[in-house]
PDB file of N, CA and C in Angstrom:
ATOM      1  N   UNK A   1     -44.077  24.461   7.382  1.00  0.00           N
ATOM      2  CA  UNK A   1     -42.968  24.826   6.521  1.00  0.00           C
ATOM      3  C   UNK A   1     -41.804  23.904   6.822  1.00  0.00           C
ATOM      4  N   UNK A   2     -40.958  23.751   5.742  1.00  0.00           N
ATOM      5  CA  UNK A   2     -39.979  22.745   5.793  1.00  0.00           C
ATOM      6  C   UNK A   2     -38.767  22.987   4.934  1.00  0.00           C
ATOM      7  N   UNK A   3     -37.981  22.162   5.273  1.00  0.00           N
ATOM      8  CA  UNK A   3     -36.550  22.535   4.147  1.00  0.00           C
ATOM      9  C   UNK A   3     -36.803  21.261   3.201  1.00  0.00           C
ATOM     10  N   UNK A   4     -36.430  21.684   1.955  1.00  0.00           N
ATOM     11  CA  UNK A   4     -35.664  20.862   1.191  1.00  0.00           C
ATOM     12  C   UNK A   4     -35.474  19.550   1.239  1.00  0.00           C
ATOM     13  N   UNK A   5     -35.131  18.372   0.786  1.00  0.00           N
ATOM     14  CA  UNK A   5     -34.465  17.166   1.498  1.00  0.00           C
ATOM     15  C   UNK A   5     -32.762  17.872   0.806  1.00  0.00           C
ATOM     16  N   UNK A   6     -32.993  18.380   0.002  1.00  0.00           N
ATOM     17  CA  UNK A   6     -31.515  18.393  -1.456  1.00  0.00           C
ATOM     18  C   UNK A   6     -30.842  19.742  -0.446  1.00  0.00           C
ATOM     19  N   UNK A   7     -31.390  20.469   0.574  1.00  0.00           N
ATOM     20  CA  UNK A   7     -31.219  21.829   1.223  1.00  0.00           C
ATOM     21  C   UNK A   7     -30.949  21.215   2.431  1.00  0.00           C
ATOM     22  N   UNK A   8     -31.105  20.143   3.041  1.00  0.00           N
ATOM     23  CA  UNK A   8     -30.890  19.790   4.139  1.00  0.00           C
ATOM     24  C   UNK A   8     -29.128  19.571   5.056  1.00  0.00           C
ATOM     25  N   UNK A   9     -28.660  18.759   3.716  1.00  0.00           N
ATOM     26  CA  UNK A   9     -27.024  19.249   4.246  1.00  0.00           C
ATOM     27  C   UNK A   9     -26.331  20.441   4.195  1.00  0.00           C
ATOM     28  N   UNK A  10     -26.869  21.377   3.483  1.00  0.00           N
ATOM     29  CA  UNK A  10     -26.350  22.106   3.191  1.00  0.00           C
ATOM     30  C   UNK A  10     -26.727  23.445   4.533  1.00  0.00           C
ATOM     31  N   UNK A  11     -27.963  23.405   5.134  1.00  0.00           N
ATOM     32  CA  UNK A  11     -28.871  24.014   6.205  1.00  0.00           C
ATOM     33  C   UNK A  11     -27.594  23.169   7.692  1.00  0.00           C
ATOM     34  N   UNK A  12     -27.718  21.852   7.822  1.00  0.00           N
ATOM     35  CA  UNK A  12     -26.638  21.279   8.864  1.00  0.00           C
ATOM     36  C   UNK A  12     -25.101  22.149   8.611  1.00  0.00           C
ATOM     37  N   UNK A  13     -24.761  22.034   7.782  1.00  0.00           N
ATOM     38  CA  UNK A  13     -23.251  22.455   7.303  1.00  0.00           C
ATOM     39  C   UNK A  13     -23.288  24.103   8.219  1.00  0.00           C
ATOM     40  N   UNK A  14     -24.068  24.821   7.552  1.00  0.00           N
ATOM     41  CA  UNK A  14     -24.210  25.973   8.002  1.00  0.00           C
ATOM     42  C   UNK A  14     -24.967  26.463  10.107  1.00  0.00           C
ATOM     43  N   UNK A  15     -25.303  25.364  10.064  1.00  0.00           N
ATOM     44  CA  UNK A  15     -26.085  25.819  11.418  1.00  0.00           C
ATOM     45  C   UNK A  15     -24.580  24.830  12.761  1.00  0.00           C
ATOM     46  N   UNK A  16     -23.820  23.933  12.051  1.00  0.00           N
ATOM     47  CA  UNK A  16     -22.693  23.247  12.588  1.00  0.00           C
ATOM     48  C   UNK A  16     -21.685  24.692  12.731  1.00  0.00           C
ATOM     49  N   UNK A  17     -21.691  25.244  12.084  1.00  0.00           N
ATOM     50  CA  UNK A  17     -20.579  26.624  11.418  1.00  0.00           C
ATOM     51  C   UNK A  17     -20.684  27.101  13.025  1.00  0.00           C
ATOM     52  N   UNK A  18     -22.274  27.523  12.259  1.00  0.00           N
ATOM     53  CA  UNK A  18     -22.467  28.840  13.671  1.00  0.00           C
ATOM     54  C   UNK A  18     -22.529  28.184  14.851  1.00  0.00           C
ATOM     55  N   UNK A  19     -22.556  26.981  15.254  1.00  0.00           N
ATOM     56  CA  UNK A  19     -22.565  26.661  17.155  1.00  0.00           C
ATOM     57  C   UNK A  19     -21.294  25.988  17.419  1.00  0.00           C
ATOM     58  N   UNK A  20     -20.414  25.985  15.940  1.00  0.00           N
ATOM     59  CA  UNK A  20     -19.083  26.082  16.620  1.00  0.00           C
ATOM     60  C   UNK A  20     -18.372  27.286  16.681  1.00  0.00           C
ATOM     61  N   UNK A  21     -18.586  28.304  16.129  1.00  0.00           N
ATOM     62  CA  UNK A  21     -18.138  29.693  16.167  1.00  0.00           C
ATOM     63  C   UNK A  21     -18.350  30.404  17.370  1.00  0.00           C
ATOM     64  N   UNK A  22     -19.690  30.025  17.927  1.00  0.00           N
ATOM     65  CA  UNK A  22     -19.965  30.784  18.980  1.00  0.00           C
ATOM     66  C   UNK A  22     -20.185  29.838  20.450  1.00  0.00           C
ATOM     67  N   UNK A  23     -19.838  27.937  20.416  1.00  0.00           N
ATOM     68  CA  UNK A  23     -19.553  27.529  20.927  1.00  0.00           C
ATOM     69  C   UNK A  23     -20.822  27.140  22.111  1.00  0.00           C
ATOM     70  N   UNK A  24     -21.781  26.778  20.755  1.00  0.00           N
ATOM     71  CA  UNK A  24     -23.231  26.529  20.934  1.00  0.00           C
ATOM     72  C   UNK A  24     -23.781  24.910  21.072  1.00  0.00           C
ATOM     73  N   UNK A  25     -24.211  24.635  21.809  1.00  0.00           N
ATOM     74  CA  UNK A  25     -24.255  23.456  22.142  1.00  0.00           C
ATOM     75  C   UNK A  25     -26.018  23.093  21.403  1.00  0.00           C
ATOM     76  N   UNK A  26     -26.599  22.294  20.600  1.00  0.00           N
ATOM     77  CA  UNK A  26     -27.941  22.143  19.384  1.00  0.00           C
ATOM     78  C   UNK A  26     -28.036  21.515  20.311  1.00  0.00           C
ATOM     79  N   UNK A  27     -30.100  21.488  20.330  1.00  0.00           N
ATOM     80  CA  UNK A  27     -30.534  19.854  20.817  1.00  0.00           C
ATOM     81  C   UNK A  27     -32.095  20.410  20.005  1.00  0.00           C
ATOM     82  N   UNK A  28     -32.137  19.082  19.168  1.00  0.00           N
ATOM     83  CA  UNK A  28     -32.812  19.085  17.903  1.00  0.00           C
ATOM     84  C   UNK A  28     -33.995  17.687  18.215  1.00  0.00           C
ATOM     85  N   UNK A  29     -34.811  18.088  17.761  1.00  0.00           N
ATOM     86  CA  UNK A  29     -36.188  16.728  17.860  1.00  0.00           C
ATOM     87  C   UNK A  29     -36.276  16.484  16.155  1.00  0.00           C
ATOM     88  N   UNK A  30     -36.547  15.029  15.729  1.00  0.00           N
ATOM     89  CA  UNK A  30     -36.692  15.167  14.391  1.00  0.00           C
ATOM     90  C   UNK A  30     -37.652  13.435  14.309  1.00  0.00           C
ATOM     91  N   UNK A  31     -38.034  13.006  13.519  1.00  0.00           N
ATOM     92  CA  UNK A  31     -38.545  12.002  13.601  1.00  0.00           C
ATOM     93  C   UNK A  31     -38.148  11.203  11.641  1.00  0.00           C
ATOM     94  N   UNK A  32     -37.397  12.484  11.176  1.00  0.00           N
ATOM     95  CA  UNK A  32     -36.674  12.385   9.914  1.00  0.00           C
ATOM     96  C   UNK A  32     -35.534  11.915   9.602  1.00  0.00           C
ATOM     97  N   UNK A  33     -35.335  10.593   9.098  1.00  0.00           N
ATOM     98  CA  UNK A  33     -34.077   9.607   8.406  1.00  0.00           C
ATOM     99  C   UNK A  33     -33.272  11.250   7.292  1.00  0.00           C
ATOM    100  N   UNK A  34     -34.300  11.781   6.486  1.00  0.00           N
ATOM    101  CA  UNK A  34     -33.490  12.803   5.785  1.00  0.00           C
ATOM    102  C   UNK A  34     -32.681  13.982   6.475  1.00  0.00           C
ATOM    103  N   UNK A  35     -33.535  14.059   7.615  1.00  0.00           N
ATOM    104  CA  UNK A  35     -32.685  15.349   9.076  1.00  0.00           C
ATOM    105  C   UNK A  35     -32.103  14.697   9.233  1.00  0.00           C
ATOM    106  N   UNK A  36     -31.426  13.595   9.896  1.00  0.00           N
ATOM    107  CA  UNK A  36     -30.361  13.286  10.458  1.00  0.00           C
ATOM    108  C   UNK A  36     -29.320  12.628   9.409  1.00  0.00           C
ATOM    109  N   UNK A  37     -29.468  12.531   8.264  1.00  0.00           N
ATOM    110  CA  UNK A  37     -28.854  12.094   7.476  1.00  0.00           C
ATOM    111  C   UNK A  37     -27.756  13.665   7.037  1.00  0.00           C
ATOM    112  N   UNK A  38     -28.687  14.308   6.934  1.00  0.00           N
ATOM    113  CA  UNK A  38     -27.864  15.797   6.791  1.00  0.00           C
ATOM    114  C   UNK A  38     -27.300  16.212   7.694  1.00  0.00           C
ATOM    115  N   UNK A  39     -27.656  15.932   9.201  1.00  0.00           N
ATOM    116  CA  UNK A  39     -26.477  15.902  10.674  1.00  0.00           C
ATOM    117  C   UNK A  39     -25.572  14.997  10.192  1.00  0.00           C
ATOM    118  N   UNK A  40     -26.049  13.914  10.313  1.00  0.00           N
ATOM    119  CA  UNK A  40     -24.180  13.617   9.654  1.00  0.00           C
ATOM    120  C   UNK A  40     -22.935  13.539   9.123  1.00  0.00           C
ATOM    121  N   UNK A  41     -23.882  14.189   7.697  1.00  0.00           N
ATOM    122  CA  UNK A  41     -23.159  14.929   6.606  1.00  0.00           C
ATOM    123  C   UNK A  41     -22.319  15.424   7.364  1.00  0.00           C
ATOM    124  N   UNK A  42     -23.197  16.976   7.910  1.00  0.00           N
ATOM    125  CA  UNK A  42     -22.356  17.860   8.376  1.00  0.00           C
ATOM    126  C   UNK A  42     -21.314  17.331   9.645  1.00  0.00           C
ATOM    127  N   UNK A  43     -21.545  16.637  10.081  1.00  0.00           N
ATOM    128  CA  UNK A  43     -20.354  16.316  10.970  1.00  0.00           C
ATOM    129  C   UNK A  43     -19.333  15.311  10.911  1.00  0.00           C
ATOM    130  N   UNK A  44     -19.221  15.204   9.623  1.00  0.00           N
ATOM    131  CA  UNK A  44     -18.864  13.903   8.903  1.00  0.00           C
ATOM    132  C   UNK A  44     -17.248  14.279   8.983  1.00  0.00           C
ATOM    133  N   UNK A  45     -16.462  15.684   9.095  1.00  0.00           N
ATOM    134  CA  UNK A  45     -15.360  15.544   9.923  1.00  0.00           C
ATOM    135  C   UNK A  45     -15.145  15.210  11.244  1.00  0.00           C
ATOM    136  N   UNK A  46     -15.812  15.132  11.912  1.00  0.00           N
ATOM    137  CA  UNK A  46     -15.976  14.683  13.115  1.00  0.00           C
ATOM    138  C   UNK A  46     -16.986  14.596  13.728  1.00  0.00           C
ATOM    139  N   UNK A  47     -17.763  13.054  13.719  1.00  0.00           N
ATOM    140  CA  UNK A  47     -18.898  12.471  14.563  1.00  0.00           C
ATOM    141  C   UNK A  47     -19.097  12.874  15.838  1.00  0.00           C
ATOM    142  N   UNK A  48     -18.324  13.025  16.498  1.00  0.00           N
ATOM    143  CA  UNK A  48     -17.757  12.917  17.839  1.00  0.00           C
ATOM    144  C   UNK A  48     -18.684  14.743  18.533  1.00  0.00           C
ATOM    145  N   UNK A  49     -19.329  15.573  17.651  1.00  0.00           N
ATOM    146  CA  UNK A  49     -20.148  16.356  17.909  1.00  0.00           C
ATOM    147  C   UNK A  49     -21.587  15.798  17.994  1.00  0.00           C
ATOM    148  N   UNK A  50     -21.641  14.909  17.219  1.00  0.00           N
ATOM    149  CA  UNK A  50     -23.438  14.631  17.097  1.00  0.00           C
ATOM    150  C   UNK A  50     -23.550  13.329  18.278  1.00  0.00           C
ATOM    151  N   UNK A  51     -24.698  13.395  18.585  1.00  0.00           N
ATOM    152  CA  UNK A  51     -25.325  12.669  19.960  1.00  0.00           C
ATOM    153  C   UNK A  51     -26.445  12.334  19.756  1.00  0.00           C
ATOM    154  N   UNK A  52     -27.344  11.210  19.689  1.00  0.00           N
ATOM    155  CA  UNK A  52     -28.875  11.155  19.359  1.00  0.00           C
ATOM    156  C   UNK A  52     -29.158   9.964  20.334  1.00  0.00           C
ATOM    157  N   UNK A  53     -30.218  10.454  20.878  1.00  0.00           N
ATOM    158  CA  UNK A  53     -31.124   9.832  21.505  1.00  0.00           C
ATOM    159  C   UNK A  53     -32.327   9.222  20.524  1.00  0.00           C
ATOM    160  N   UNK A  54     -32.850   7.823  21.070  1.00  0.00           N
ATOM    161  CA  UNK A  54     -34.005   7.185  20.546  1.00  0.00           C
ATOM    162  C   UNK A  54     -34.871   6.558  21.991  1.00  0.00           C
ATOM    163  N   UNK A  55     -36.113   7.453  21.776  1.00  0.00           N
ATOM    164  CA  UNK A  55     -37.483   6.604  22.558  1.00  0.00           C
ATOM    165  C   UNK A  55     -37.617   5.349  22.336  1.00  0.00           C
ATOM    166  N   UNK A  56     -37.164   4.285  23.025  1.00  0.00           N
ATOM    167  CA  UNK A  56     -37.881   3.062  22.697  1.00  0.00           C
ATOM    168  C   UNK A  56     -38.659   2.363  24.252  1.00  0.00           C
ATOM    169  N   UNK A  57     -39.387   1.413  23.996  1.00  0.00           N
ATOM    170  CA  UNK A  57     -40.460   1.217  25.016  1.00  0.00           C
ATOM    171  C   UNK A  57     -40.371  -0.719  25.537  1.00  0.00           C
ATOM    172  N   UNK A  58     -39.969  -0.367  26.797  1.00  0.00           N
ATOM    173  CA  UNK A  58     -39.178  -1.890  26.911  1.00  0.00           C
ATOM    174  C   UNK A  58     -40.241  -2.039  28.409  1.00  0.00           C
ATOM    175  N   UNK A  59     -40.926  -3.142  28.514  1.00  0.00           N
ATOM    176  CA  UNK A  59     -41.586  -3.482  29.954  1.00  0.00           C
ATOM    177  C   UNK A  59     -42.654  -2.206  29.907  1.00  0.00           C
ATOM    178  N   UNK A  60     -43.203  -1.913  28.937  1.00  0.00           N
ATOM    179  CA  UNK A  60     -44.476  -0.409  29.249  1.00  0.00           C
ATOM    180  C   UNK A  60     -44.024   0.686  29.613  1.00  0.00           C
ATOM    181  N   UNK A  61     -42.493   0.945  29.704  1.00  0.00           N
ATOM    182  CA  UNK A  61     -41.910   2.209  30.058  1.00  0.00           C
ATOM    183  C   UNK A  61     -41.014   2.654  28.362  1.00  0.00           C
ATOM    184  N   UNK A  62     -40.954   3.990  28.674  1.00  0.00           N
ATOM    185  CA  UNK A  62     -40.264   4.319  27.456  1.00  0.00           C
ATOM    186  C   UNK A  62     -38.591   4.630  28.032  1.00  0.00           C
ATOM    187  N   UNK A  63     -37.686   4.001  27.630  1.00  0.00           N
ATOM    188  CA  UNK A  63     -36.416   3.710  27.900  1.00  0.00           C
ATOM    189  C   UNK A  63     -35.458   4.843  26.903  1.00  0.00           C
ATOM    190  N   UNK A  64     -34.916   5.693  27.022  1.00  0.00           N
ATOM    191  CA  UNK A  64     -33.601   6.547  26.004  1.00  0.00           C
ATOM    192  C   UNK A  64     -32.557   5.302  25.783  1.00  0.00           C
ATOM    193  N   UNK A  65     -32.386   5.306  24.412  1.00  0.00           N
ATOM    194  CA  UNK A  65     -31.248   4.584  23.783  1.00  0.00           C
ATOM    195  C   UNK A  65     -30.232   5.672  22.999  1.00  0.00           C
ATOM    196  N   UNK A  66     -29.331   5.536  23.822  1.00  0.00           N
ATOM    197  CA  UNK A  66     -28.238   6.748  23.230  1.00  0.00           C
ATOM    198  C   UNK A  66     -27.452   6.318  21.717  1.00  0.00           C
ATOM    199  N   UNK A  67     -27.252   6.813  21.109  1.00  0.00           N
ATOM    200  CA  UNK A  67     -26.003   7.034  19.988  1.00  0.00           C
ATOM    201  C   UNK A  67     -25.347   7.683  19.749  1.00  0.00           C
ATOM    202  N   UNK A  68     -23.929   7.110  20.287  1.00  0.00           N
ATOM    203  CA  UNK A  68     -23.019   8.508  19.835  1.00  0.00           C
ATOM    204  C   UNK A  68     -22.339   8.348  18.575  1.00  0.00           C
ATOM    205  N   UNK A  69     -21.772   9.589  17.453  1.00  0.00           N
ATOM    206  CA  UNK A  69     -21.506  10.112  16.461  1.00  0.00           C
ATOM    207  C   UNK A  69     -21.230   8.543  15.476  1.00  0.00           C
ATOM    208  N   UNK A  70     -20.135   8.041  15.576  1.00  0.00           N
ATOM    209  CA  UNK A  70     -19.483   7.027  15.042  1.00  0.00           C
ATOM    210  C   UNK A  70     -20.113   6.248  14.970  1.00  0.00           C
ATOM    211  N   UNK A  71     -21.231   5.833  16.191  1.00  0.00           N
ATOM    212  CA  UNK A  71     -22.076   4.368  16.175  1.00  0.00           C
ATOM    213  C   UNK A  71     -22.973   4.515  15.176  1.00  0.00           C
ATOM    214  N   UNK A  72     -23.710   6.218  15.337  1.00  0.00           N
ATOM    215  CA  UNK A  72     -24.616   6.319  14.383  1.00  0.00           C
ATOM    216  C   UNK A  72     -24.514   6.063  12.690  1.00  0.00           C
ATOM    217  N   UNK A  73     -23.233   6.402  12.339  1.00  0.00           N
ATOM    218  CA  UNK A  73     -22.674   6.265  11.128  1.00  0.00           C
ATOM    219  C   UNK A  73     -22.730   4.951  10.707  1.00  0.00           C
ATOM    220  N   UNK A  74     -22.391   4.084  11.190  1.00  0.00           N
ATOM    221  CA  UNK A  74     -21.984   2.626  11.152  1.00  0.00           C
ATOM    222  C   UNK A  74     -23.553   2.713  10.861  1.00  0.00           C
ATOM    223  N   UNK A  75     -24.490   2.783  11.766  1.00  0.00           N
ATOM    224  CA  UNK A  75     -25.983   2.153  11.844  1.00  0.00           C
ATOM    225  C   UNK A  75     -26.680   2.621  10.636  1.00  0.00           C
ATOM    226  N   UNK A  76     -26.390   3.512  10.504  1.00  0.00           N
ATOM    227  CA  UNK A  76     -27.170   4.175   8.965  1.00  0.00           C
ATOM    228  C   UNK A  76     -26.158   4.051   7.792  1.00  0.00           C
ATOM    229  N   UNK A  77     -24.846   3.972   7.685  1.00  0.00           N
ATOM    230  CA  UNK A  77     -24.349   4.002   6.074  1.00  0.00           C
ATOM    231  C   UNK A  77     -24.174   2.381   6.065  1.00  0.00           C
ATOM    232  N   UNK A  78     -23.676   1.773   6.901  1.00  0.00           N
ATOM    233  CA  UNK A  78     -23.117   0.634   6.641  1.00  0.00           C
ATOM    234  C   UNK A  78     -24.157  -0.489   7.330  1.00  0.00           C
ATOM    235  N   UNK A  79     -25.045  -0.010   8.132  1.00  0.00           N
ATOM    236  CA  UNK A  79     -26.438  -1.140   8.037  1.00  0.00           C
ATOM    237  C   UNK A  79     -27.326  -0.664   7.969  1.00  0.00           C
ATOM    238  N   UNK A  80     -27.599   0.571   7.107  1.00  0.00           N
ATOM    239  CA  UNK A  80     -28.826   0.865   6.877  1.00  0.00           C
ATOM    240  C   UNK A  80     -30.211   1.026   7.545  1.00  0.00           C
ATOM    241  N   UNK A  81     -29.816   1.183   9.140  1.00  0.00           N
ATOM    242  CA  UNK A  81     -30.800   1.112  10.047  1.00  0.00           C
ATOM    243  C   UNK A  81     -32.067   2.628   9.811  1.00  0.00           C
ATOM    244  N   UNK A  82     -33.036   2.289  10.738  1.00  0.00           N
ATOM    245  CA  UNK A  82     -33.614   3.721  10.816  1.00  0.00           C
ATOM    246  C   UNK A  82     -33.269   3.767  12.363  1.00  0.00           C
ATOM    247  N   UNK A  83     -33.127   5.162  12.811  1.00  0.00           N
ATOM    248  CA  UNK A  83     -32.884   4.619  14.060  1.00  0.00           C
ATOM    249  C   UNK A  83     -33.413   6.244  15.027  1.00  0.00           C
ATOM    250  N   UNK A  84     -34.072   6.825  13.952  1.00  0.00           N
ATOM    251  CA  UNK A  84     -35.421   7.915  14.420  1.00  0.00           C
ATOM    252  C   UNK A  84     -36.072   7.090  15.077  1.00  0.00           C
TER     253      UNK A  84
END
């Protein structure tokens, strides 16, 4: 089962609501350009909540490449990266 792609910002908007209301800290797995496109949305007043990690594999080890809020924005609206 799955959401929407057209339900997807609108599902972020609402699930951003509730873990700032109750001061909830998300940690989300997705392998979806359309999921995180709708995290952004929703935090699109302020990046500075969203955090994403990427698996990448450097020397046969798998290495975390961090992104925080703002970088991610840049990488996906304005260069169009994938970066799931």
């Amino acid at each position: 089962m799955g959401i929407h792609t057209k339900l997807i910002p609108t599902f972020f908007n609402g699930l951003v609501k509730v873990c700032n209301q109750y001061n909830i800290q998300l940690f989300a797995t997705t392998h979806s350009l359309e999921e995180l496109d709708g995290m952004l949305k929703a935090t699109e007043r302020d990046y500075s909540q969203l955090s994403v990690y990427r698996l990448e594999t450097a020397n046969d080890q798998k290495q975390p490449k961090h992104f925080l809020g703002e970088k991610l924005k840049v990488l996906r609206y304005e260069l169009g990266q994938d970066v799931c």
